[in-house]
C-alpha atoms as a PDB file:
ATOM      1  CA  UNK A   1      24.329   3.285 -50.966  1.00  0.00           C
ATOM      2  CA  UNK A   2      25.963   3.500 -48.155  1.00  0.00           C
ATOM      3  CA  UNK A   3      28.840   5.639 -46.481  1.00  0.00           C
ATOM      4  CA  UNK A   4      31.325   6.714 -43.919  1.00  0.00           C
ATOM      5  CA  UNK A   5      33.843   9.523 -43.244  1.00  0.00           C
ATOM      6  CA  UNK A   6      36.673   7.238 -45.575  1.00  0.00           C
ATOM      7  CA  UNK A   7      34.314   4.760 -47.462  1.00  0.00           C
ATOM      8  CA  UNK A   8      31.646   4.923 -49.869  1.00  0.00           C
ATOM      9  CA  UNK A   9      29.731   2.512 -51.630  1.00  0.00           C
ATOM     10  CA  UNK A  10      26.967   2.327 -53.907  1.00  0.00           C
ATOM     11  CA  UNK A  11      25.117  -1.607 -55.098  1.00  0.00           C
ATOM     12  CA  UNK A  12      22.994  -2.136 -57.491  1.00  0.00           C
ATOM     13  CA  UNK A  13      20.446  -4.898 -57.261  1.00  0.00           C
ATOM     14  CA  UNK A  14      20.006  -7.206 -60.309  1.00  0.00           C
ATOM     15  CA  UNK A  15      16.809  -7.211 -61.952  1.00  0.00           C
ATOM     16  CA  UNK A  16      15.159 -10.449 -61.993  1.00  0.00           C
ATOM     17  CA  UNK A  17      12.639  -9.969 -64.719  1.00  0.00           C
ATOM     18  CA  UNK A  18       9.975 -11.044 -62.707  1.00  0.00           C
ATOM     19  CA  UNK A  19      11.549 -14.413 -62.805  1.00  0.00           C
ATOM     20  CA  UNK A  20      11.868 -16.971 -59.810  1.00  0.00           C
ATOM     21  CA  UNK A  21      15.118 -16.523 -57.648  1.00  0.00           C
ATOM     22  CA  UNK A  22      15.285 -19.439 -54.992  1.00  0.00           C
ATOM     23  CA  UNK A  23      15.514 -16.857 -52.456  1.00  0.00           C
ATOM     24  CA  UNK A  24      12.438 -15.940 -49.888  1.00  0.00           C
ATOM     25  CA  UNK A  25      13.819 -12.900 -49.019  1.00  0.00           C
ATOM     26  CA  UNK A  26      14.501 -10.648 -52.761  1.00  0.00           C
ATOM     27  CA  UNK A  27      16.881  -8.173 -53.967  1.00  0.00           C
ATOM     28  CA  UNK A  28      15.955  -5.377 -51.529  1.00  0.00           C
ATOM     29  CA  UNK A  29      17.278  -8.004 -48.614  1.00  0.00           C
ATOM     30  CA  UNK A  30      20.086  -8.781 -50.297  1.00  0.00           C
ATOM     31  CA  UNK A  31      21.560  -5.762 -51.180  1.00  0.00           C
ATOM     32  CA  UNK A  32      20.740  -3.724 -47.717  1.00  0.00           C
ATOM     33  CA  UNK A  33      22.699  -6.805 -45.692  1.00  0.00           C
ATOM     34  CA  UNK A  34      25.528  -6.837 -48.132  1.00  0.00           C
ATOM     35  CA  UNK A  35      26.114  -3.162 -47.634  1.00  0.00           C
ATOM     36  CA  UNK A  36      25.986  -3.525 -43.692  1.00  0.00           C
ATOM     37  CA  UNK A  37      28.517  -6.287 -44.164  1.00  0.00           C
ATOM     38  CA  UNK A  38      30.798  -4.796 -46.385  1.00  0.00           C
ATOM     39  CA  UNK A  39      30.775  -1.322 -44.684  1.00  0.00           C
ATOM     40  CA  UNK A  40      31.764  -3.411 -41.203  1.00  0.00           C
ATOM     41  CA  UNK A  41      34.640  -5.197 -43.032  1.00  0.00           C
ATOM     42  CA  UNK A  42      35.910  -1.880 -44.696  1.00  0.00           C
ATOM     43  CA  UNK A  43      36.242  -0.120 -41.044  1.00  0.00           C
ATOM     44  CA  UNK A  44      39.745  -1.746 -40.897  1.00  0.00           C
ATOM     45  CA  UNK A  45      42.024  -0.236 -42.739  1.00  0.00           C
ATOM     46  CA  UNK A  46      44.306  -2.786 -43.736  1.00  0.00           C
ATOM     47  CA  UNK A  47      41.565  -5.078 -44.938  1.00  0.00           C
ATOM     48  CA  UNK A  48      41.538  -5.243 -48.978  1.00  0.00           C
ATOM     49  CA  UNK A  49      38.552  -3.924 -50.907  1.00  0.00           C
ATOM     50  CA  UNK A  50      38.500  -7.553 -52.267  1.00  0.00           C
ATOM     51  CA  UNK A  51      38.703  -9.324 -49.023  1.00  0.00           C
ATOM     52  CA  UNK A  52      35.896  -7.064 -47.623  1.00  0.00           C
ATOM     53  CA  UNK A  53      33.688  -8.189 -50.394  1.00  0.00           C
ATOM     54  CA  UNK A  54      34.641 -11.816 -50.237  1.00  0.00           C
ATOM     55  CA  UNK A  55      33.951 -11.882 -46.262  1.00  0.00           C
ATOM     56  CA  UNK A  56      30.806  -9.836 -46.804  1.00  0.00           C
ATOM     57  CA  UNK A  57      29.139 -12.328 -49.580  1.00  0.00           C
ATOM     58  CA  UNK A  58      29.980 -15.059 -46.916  1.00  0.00           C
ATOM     59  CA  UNK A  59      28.425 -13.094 -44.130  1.00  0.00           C
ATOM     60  CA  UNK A  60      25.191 -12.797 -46.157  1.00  0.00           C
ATOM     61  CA  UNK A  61      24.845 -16.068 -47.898  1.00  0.00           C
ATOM     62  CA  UNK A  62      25.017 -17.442 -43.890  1.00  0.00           C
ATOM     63  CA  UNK A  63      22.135 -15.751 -43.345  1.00  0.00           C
ATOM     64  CA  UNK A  64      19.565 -17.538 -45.603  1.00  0.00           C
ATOM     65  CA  UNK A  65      20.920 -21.215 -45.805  1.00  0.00           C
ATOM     66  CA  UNK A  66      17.444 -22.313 -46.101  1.00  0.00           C
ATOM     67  CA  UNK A  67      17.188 -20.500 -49.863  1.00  0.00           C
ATOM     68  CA  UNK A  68      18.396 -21.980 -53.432  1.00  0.00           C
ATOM     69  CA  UNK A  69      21.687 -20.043 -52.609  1.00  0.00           C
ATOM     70  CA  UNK A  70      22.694 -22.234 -56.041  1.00  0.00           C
ATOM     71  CA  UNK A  71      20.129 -20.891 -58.493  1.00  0.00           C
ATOM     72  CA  UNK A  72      21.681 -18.799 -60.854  1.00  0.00           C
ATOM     73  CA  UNK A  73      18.815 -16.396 -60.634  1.00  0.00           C
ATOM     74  CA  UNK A  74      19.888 -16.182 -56.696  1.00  0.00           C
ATOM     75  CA  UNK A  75      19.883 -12.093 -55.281  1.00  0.00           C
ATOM     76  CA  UNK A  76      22.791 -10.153 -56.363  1.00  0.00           C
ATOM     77  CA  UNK A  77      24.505  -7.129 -57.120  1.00  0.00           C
ATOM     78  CA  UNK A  78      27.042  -5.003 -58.658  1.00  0.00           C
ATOM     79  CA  UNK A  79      29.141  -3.228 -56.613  1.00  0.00           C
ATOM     80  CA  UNK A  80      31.396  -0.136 -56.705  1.00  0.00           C
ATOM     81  CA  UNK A  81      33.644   0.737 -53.556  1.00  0.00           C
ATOM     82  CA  UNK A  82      36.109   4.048 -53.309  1.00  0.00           C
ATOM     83  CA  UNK A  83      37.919   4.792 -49.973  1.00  0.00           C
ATOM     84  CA  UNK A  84      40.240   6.662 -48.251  1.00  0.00           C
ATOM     85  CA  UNK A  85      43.149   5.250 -46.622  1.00  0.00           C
ATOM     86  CA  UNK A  86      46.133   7.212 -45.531  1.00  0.00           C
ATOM     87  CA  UNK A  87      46.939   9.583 -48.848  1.00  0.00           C
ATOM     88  CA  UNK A  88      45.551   7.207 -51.219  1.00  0.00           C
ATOM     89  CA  UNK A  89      42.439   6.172 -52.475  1.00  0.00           C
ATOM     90  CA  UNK A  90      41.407   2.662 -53.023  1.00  0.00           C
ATOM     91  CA  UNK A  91      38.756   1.730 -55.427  1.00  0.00           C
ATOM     92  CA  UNK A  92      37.196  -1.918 -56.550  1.00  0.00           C
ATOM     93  CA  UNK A  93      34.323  -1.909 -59.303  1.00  0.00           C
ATOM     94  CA  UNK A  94      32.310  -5.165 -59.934  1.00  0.00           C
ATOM     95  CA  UNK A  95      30.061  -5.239 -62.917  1.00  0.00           C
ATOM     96  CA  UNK A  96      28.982  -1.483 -64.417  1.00  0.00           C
ATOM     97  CA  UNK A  97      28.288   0.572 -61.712  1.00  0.00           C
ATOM     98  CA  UNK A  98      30.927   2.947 -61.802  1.00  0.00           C
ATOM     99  CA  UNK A  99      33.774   5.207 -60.076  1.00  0.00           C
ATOM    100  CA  UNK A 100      35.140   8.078 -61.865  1.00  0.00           C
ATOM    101  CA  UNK A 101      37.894  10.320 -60.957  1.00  0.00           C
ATOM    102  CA  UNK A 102      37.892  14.196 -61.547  1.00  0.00           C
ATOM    103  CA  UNK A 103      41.935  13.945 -61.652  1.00  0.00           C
ATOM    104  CA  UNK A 104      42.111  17.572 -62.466  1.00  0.00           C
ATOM    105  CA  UNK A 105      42.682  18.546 -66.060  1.00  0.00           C
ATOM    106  CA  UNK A 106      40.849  14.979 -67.033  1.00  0.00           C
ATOM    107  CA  UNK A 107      38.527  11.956 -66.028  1.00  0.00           C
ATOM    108  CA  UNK A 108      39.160   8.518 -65.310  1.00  0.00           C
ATOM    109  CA  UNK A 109      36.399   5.945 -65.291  1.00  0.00           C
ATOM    110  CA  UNK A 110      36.626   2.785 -63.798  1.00  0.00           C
ATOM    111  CA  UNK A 111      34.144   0.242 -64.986  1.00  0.00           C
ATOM    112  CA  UNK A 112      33.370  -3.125 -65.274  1.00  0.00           C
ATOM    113  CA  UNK A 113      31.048  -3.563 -68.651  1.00  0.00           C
ATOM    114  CA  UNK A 114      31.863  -7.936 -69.554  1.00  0.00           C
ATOM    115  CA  UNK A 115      27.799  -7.943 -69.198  1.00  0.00           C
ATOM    116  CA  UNK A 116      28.088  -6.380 -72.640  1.00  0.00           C
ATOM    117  CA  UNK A 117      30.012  -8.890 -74.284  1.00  0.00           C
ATOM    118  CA  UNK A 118      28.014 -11.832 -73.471  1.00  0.00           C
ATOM    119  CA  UNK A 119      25.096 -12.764 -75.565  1.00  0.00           C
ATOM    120  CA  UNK A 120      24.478  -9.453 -77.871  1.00  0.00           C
ATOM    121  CA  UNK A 121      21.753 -11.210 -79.823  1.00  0.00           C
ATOM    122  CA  UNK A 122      19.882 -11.006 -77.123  1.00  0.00           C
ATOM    123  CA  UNK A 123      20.499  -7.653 -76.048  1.00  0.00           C
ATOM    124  CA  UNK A 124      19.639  -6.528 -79.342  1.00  0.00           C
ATOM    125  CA  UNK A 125      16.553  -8.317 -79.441  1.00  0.00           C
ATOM    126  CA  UNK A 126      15.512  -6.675 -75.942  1.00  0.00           C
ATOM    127  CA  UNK A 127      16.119  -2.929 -77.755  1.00  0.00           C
ATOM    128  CA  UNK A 128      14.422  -3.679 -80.770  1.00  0.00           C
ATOM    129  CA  UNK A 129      11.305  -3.716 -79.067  1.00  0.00           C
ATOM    130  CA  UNK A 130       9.492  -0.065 -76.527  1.00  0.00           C
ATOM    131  CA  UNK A 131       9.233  -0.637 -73.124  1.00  0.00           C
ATOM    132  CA  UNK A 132       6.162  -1.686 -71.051  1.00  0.00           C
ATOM    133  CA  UNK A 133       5.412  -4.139 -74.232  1.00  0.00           C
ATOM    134  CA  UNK A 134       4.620  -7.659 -73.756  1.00  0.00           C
ATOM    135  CA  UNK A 135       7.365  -7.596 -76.406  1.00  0.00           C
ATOM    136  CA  UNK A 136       9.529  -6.483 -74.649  1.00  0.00           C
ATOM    137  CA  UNK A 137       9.247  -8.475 -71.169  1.00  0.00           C
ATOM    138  CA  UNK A 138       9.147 -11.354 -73.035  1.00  0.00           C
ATOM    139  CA  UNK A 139      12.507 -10.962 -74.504  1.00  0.00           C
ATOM    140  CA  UNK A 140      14.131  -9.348 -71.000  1.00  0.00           C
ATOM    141  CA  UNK A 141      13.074 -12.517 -69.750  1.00  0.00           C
ATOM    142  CA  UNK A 142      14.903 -13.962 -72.385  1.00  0.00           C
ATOM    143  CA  UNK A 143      17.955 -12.701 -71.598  1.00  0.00           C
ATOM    144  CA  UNK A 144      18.035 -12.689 -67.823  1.00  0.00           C
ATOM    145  CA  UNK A 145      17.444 -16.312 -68.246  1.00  0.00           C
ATOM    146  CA  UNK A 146      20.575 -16.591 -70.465  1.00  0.00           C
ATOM    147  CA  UNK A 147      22.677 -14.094 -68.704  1.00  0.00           C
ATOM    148  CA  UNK A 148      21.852 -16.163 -65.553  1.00  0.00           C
ATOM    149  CA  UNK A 149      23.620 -19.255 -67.260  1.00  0.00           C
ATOM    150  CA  UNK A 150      26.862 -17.007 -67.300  1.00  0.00           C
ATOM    151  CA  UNK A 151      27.071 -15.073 -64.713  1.00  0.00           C
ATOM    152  CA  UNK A 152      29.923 -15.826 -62.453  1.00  0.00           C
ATOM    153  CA  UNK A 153      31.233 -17.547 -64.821  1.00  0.00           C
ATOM    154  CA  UNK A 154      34.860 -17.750 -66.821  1.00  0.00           C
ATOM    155  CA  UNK A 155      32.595 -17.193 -70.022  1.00  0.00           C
ATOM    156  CA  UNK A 156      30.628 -14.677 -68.783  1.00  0.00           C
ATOM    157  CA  UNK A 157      30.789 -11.913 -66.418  1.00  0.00           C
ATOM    158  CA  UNK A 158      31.263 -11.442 -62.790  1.00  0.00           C
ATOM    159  CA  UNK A 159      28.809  -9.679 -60.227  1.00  0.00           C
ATOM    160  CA  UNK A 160      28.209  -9.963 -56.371  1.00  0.00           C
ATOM    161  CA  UNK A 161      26.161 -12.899 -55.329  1.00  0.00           C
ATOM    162  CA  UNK A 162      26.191 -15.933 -53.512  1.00  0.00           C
ATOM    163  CA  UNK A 163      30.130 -16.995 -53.828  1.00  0.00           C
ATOM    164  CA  UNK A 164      33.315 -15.430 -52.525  1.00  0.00           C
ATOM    165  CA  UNK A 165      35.104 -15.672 -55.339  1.00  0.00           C
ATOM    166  CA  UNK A 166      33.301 -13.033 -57.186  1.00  0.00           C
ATOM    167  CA  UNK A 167      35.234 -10.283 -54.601  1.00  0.00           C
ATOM    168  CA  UNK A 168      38.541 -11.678 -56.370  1.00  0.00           C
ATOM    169  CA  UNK A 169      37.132 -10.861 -60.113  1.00  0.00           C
ATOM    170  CA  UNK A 170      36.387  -6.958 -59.643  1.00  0.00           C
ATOM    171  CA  UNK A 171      38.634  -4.150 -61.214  1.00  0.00           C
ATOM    172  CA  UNK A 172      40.998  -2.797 -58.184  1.00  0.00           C
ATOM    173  CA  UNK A 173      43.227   0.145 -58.119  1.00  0.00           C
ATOM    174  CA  UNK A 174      44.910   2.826 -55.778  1.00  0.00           C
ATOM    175  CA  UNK A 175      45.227   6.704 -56.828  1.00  0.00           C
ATOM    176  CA  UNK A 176      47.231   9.157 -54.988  1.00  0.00           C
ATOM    177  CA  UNK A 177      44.856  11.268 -53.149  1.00  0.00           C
ATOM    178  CA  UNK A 178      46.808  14.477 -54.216  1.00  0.00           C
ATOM    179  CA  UNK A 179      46.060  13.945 -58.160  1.00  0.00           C
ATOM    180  CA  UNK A 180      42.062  13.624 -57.582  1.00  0.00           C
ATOM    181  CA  UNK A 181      40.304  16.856 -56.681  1.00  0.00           C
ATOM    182  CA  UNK A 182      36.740  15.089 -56.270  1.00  0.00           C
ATOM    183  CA  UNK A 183      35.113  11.425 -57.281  1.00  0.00           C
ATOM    184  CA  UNK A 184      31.893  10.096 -58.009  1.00  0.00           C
ATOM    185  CA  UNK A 185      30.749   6.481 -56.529  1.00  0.00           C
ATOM    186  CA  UNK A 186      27.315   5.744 -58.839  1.00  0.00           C
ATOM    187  CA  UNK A 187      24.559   2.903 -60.355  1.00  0.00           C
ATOM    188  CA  UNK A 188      24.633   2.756 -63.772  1.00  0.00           C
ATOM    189  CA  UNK A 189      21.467   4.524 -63.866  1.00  0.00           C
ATOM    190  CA  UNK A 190      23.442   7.756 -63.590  1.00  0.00           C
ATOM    191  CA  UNK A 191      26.274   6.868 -65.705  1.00  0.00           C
ATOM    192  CA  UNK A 192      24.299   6.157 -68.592  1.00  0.00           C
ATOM    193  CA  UNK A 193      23.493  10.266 -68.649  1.00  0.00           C
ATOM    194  CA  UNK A 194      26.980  10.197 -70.050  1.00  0.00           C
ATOM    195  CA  UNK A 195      27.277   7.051 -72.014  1.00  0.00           C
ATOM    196  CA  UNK A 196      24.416   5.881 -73.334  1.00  0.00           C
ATOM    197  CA  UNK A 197      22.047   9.090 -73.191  1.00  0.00           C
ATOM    198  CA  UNK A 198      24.998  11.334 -74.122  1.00  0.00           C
ATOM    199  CA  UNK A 199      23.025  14.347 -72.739  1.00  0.00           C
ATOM    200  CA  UNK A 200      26.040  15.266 -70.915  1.00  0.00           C
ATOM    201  CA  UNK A 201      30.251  15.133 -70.056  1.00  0.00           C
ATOM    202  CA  UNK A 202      31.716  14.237 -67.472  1.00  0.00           C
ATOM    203  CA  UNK A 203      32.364  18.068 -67.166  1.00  0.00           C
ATOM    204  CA  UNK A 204      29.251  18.754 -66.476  1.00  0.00           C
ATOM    205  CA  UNK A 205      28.236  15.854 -64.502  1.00  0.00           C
ATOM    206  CA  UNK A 206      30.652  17.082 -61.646  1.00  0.00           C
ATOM    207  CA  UNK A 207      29.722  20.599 -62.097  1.00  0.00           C
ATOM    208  CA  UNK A 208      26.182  19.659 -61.400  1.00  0.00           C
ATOM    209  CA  UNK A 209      27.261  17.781 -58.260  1.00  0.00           C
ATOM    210  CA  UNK A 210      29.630  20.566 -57.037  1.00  0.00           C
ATOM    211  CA  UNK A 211      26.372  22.812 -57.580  1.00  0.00           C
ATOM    212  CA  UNK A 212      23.110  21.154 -56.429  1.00  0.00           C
ATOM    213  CA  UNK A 213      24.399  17.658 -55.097  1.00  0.00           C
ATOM    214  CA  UNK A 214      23.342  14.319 -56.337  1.00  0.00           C
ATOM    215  CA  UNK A 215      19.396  15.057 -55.957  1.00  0.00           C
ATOM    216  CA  UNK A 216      20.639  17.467 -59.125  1.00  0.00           C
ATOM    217  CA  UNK A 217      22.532  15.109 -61.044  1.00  0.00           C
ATOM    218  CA  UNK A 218      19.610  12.005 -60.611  1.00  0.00           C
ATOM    219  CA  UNK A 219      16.457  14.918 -62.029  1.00  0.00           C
ATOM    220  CA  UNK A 220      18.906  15.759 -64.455  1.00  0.00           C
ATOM    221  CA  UNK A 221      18.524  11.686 -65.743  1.00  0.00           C
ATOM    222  CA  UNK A 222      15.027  11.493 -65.113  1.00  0.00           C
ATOM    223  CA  UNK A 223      14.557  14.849 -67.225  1.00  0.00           C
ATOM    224  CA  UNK A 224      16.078  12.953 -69.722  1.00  0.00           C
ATOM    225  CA  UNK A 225      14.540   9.499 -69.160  1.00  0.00           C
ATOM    226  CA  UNK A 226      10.882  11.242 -69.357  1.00  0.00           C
ATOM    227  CA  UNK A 227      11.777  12.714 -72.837  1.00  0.00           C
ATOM    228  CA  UNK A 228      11.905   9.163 -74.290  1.00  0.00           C
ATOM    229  CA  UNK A 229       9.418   6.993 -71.771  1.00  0.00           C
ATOM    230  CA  UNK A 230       8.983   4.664 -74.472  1.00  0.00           C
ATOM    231  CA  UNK A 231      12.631   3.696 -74.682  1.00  0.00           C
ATOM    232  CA  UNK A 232      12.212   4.944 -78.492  1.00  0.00           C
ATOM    233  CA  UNK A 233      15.526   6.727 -79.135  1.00  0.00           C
ATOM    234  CA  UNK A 234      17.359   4.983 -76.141  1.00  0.00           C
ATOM    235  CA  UNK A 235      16.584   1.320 -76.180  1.00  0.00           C
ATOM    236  CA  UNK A 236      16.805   0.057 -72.331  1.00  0.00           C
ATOM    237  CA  UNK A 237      15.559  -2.340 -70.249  1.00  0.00           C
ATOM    238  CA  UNK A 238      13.376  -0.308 -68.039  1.00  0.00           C
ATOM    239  CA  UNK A 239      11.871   3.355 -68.573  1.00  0.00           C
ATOM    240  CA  UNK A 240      14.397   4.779 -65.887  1.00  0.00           C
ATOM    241  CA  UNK A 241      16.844   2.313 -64.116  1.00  0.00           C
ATOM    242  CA  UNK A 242      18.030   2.538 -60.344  1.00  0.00           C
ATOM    243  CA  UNK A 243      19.662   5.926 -60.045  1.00  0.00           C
ATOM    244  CA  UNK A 244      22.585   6.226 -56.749  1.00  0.00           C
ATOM    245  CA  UNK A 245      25.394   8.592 -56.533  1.00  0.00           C
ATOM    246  CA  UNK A 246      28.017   9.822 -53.659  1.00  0.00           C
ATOM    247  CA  UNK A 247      30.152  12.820 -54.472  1.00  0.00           C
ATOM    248  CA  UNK A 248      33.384  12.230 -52.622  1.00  0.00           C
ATOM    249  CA  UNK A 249      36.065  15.363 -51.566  1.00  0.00           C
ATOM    250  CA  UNK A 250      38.857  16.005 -49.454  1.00  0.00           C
END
């Protein structure tokens, strides 16, 4: 995650499933460089969310010519961006990590979920099985290995990586500041309270933040997450998944 007074954004590293990547340098590298990046290109204000990304993923894949930049299974990320810019607020999501609006007397969430209509067989066959099973990891691997075929792809689904292009694919918008009391920047690992766990609204999501900050909100998932370690009555991929948030107000 990273932030400023107008920006905030919050990437989420792709898991790899253990599996080779072509890069020397791993996720971690990746995503902390891409954030640096995209946080310099977003200081000028009449740069696009999508042509910050796009010159950002350039910046990065520049750094590490001497990697597979063109495995498929190269570092990347999904990426959601909300900022402030005059009385409006810009926002681009990438993938499913997520922004949501607190507009007042409703909630809008903006996300990106074309991961999850891409080989479901394979998904399925991931969930039938408990976490930390050789079960399991063998069938992750399975579908990383798939997914890895489609990603970035017309076919598939879109996340940030290695190519440019990928900044042109994410879901863009602009809200009027004045109809948005507060918003939420987050990984899918907190999302999923809401959607997948359904341990909570969106209600109380944002009262949480408002009353003990994101440190609330992410025990608040992991109280949740440790109730079902085992993945028994929420199939996942891992036990508890990459949890980021940044409450933004004006």
């Amino acid at each position: 995650m990273a932030g400023s007074p107008t920006v905030a954004v919050v990437l989420d590293g792709l898991s790899t499933a253990g599996l080779p990547t072509g890069c020397q340098h791993g996720v971690p590298w990746y995503v902390a460089h891409l954030g640096g990046f995209l946080m310099a290109a977003l200081a000028e204000p009449e740069m696009s969310l999508s042509d910050g990304l796009a010159d950002a993923l350039a910046r990065v894949a520049a750094l590490h010519p001497q990697c597979d930049l063109s495995n498929p299974g190269t570092p990347s990320a999904t990426v959601a961006i909300l900022r402030q810019r005059y009385e409006a607020l810009d926002h681009l999501v990438l993938a499913d990590s997520p922004v949501v609006f607190d507009a007042r007397d409703d909630y809008t969430v903006v996300t990106d979920l074309r991961v999850d209509d891409v080989l479901p067989d394979l998904r399925a066959e991931v969930e039938r099985h408990e976490t930390h099973t050789q079960g399991h990891r063998e069938a992750l691997q399975r579908l990383v290995l798939a997914q890895r075929e489609v990603r970035n792809t017309p076919d598939g689904y879109w996340v940030a990586g290695t190519n440019p292009e990928s900044a042109q694919h994410g879901l863009t918008g602009t809200t009027k500041l004045e109809d948005v009391r507060s918003a939420a920047v987050m990984s899918d690992g907190v999302s999923r309270l809401v959607t997948e766990y359904g341990m909570a609204t969106w209600d109380e999501v944002f009262a949480t933040l408002h009353a003990g900050g994101p440190r609330q909100l992410i025990e608040a998932v992991r109280q949740v997450e440790a109730s079902d370690p085992t993945g028994r009555r929420w199939p996942r991929y891992k036990s508890g998944d990459d949890a980021t948030v940044a409450l933004c107000q004006w």
